[in-house]
Protein backbone atom coordinates (compact mmCIF):
# COMPACT_ATOMS: atom_id res chain seq x y z
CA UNK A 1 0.00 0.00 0.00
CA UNK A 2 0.90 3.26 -1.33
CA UNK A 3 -0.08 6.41 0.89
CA UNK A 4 0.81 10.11 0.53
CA UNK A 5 -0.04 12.78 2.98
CA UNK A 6 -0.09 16.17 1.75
CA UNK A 7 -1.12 19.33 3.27
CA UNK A 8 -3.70 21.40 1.98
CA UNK A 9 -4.43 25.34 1.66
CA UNK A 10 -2.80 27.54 3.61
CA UNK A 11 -2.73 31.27 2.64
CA UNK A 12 -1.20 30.44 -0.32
CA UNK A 13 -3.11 27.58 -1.77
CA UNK A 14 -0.28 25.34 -1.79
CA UNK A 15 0.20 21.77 -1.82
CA UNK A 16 2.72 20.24 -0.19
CA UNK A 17 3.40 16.88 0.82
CA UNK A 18 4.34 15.63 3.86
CA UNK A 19 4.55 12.18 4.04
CA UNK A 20 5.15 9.18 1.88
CA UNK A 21 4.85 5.41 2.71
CA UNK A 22 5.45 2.08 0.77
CA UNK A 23 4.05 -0.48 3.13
CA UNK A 24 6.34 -2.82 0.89
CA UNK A 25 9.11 -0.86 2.52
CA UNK A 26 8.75 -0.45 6.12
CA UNK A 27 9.61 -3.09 9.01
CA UNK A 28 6.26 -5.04 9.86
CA UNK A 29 4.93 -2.69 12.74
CA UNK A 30 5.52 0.35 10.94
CA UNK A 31 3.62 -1.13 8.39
CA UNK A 32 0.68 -2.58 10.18
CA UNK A 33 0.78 1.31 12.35
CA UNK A 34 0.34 2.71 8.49
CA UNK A 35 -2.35 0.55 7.65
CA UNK A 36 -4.27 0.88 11.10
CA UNK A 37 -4.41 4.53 10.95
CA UNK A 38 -5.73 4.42 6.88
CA UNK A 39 -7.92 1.30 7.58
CA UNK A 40 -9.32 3.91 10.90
CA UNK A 41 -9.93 6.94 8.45
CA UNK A 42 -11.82 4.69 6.17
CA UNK A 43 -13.82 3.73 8.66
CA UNK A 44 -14.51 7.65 10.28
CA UNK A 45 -15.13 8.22 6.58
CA UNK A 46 -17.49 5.45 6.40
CA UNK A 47 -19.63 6.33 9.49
CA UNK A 48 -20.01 9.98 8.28
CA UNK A 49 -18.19 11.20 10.66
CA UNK A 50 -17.20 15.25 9.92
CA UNK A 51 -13.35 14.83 11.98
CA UNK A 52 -12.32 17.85 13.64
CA UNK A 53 -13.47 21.26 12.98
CA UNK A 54 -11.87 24.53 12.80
CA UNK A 55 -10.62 27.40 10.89
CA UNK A 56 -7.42 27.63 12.12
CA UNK A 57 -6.93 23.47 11.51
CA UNK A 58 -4.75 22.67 8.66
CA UNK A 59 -6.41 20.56 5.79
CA UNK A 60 -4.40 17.78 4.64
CA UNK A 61 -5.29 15.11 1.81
CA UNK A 62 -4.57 11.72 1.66
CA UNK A 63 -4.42 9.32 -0.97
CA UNK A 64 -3.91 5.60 -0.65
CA UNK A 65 -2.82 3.22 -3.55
CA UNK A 66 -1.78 -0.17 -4.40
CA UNK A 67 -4.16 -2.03 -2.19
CA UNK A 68 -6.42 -5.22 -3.59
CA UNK A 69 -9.50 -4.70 -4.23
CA UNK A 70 -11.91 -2.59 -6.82
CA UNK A 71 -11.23 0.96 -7.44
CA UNK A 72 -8.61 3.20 -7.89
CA UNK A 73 -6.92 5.47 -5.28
CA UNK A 74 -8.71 6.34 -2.54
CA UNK A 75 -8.38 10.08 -1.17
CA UNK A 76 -9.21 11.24 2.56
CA UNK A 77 -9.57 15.08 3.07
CA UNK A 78 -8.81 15.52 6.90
CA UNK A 79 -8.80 18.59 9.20
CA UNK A 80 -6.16 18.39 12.05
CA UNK A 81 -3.88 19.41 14.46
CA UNK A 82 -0.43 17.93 13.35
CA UNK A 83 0.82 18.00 16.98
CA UNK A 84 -1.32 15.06 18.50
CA UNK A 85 1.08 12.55 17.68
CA UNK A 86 0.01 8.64 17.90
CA UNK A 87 -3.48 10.02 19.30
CA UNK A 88 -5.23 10.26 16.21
CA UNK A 89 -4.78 8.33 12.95
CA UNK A 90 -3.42 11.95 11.43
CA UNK A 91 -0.87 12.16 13.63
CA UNK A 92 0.00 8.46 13.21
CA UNK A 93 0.79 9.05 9.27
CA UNK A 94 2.27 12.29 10.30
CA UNK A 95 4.88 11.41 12.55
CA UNK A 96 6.64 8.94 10.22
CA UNK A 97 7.95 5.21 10.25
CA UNK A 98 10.17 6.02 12.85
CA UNK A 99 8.36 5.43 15.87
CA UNK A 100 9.88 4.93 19.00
């Protein structure tokens, strides 16, 4: 699985990203961290659940390829605060394969 993080908006508009994984690439429990957290945002997504709200929140989008199944990429628009670390699956694809 393929996943990309990049942030969103801004005063500029801009697009940056943030974050790339290769599943393929990282030690198993990155891995499986990487998957939780997109497997968890599918699943907020799927329960119509809004995420956090706020102005002042960056926007980041994230798009997930290279998985089984129908379909092509999947893309997650997500509002957060990119200082809550492991708390939220954001933060989780934000902080990198180098956990601690």
């Amino acid at each position: 699985m393929r996943v990309k993080v990049e942030s969103t908006g801004g005063f500029t508009g801009r697009e940056t990203v943030v974050a790339s994984y290769d599943t393929a690439d990282l030690p198993a429990g990155d891995a499986g961290r990487i998957r939780e957290a997109v497997h968890a945002l599918a699943a907020a997504q799927a329960r119509g659940e809004a995420g956090e709200i706020g102005a002042d929140l960056p926007a980041y989008r994230i798009t997930v390829s290279g998985e089984d199944g129908p379909g092509g990429p999947r893309v997650y628009e997500v509002r957060g605060d990119p200082t809550a670390g492991r708390t939220t699956p954001l933060g989780t694809l934000l902080e990198g394969p180098d956990w601690a």
